[in-house]
C-alpha atoms as a PDB file:
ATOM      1  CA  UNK A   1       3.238  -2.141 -20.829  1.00  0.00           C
ATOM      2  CA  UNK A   2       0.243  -2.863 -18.347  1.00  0.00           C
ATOM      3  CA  UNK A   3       0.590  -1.021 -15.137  1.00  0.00           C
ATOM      4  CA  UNK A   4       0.022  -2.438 -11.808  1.00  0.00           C
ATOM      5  CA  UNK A   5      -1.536  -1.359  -8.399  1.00  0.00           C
ATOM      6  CA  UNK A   6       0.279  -2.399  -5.618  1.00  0.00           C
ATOM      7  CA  UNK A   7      -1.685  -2.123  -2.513  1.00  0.00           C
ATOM      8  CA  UNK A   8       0.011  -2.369   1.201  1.00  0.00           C
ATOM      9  CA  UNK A   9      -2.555  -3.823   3.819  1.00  0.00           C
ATOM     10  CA  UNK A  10      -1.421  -4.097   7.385  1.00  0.00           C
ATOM     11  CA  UNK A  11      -3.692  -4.858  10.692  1.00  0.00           C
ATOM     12  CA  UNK A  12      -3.834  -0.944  12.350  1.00  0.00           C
ATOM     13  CA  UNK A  13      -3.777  -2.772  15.834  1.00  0.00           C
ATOM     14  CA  UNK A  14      -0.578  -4.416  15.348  1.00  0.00           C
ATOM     15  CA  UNK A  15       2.014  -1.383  13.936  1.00  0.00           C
ATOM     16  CA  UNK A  16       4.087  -0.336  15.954  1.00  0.00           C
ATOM     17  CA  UNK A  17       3.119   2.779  17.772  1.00  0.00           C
ATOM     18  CA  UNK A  18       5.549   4.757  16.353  1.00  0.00           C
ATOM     19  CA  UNK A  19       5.466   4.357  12.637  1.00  0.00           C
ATOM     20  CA  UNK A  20       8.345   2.590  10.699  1.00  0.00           C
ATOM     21  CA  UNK A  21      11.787   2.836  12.528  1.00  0.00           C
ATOM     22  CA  UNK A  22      14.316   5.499  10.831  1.00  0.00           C
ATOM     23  CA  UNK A  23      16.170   1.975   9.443  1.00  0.00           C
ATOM     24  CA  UNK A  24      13.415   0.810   7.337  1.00  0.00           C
ATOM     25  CA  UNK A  25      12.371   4.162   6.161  1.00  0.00           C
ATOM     26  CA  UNK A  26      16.059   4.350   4.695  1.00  0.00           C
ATOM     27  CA  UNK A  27      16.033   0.687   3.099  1.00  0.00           C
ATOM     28  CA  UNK A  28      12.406   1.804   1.768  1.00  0.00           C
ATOM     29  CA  UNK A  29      13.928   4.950   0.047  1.00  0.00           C
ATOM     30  CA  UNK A  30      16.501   3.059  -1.306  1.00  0.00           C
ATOM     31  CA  UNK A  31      13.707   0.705  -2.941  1.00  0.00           C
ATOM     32  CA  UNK A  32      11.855   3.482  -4.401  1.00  0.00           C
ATOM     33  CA  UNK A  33      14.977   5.226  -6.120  1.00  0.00           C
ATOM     34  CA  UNK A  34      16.217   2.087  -7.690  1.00  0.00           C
ATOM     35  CA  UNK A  35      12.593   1.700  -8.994  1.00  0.00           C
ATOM     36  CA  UNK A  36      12.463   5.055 -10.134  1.00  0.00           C
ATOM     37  CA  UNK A  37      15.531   4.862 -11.914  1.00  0.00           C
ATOM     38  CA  UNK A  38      14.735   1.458 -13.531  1.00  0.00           C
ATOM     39  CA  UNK A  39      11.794   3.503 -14.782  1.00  0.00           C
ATOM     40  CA  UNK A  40       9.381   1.325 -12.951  1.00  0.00           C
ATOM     41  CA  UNK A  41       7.612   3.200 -10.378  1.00  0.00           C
ATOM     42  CA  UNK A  42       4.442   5.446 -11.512  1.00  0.00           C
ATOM     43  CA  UNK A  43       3.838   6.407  -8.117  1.00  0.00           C
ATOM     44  CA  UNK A  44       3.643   5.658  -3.835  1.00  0.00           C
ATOM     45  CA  UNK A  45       2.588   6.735  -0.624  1.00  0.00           C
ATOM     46  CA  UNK A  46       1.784   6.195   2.255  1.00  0.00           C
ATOM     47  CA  UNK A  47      -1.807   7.028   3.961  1.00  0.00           C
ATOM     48  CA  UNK A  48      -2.735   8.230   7.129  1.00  0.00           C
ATOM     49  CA  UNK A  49      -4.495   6.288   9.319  1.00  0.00           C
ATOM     50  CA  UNK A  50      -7.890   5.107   9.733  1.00  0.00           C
ATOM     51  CA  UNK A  51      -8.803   7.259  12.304  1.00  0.00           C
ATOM     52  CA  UNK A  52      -8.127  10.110  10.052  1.00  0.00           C
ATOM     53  CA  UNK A  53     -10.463   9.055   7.143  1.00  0.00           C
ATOM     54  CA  UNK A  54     -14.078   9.232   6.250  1.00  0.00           C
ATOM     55  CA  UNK A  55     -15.901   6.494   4.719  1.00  0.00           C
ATOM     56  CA  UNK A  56     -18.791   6.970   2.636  1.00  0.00           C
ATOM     57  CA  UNK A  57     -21.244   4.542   1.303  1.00  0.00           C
ATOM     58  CA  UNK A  58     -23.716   3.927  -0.939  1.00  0.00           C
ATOM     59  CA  UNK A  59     -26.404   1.567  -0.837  1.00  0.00           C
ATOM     60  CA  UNK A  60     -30.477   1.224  -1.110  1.00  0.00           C
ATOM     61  CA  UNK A  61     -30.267   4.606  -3.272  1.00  0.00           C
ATOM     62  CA  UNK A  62     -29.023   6.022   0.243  1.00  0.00           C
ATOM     63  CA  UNK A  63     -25.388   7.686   0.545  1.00  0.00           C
ATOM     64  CA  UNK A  64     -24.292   7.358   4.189  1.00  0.00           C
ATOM     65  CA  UNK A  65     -20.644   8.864   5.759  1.00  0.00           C
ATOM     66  CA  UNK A  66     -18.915   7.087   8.720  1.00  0.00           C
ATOM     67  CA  UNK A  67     -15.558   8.712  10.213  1.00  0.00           C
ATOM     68  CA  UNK A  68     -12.717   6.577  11.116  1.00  0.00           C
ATOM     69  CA  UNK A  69     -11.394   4.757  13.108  1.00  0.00           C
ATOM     70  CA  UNK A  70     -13.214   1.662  10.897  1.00  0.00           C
ATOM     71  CA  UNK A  71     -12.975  -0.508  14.004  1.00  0.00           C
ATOM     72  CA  UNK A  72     -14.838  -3.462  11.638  1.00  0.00           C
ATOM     73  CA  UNK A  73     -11.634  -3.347   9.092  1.00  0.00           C
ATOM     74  CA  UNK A  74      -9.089  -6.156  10.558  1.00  0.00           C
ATOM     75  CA  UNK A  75      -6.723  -5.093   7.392  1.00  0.00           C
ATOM     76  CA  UNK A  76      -6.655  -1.567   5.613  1.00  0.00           C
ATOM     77  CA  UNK A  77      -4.334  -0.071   3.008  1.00  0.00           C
ATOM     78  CA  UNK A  78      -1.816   1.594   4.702  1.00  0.00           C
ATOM     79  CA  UNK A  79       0.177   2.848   1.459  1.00  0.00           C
ATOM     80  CA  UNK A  80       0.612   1.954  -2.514  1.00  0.00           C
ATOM     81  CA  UNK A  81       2.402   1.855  -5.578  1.00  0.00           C
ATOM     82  CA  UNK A  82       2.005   2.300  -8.744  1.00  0.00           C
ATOM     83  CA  UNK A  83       4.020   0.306 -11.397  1.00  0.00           C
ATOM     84  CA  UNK A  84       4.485   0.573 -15.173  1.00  0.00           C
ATOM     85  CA  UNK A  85       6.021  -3.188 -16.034  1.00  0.00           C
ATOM     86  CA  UNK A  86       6.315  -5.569 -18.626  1.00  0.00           C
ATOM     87  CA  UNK A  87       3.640  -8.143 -16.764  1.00  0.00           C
ATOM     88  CA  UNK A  88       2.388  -9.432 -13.335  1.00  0.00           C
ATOM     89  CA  UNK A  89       5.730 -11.653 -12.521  1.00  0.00           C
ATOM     90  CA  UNK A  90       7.318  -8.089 -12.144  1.00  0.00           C
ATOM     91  CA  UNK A  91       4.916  -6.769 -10.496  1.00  0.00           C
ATOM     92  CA  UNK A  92       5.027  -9.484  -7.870  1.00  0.00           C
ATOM     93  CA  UNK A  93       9.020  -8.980  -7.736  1.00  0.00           C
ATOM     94  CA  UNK A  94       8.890  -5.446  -6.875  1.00  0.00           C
ATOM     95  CA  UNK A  95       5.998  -5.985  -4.611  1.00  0.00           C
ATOM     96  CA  UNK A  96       7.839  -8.836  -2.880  1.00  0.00           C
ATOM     97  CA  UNK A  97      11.487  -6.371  -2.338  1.00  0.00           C
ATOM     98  CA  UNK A  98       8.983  -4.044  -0.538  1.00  0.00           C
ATOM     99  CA  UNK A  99       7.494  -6.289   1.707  1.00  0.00           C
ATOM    100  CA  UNK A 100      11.499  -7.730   2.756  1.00  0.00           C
ATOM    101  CA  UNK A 101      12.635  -4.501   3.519  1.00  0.00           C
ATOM    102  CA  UNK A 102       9.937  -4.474   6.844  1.00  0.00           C
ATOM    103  CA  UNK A 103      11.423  -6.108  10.243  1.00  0.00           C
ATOM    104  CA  UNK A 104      10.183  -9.356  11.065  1.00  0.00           C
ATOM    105  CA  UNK A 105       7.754  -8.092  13.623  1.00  0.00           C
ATOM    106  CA  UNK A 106       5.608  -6.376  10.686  1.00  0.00           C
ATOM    107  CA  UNK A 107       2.718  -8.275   9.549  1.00  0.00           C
ATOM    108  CA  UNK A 108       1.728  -6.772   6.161  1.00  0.00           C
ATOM    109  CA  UNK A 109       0.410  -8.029   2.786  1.00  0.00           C
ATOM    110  CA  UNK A 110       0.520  -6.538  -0.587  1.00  0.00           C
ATOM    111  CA  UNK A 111      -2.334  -7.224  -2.949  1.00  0.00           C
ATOM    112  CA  UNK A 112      -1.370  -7.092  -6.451  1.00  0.00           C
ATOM    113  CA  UNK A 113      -3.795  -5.631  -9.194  1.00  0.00           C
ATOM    114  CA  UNK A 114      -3.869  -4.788 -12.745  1.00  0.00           C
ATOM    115  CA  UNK A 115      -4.861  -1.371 -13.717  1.00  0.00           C
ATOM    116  CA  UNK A 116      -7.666  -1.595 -16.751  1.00  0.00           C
ATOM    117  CA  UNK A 117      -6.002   0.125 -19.568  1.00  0.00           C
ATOM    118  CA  UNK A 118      -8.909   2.201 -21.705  1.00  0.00           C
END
């Protein structure tokens, strides 16, 4: 079965200040059991934010490091999943549950990717 990287990208600027309310967190747990138990789900998490990361870079034979906050990224990945499924229409199911159990004031996207098998 091909496995698929689910990538959550959200706009840093526009999160609410403090995190995901204790609501979604629970509707978000619930998600992730049911996909663990369908034997789905690989493996998530979240990541910290921006201005906790270090970027490095190479290019021109040069390898250069810039710490965060990346104020040139307008969308970064603020958390994934991993999914073991039977093709991409799954993956797209799964990744759409996650993105309904936000409020409507989140703006997020989830960018869907096959994992090369080798």
């Amino acid at each position: 079965m091909p496995r698929f990287l689910m990538m959550v990208r959200a706009d840093e600027r526009n999160a609410p200040a403090e995190g995901p309310s204790p609501e979604l967190m629970q509707r978000m747990g619930a998600l992730i059991e049911e996909m663990a138990k369908a034997g789905v789900l690989v493996d998530t998490g979240g990541l910290l934010p921006t201005a906790q990361a270090t970027r490095l870079t190479w290019s021109g034979g040069q390898l250069s490091s810039t710490d965060g906050p990346f104020t040139d990224s307008k969308e970064v990945v603020g958390g994934y999943a991993i999914v073991d499924v039977s093709d991409k229409a799954e993956a797209l199911q799964w990744a759409e549950r996650f993105l309904r159990v936000h409020e409507e004031f989140w703006t997020i996207s989830s960018e869907i990717r096959e994992i090369v098998q080798g």
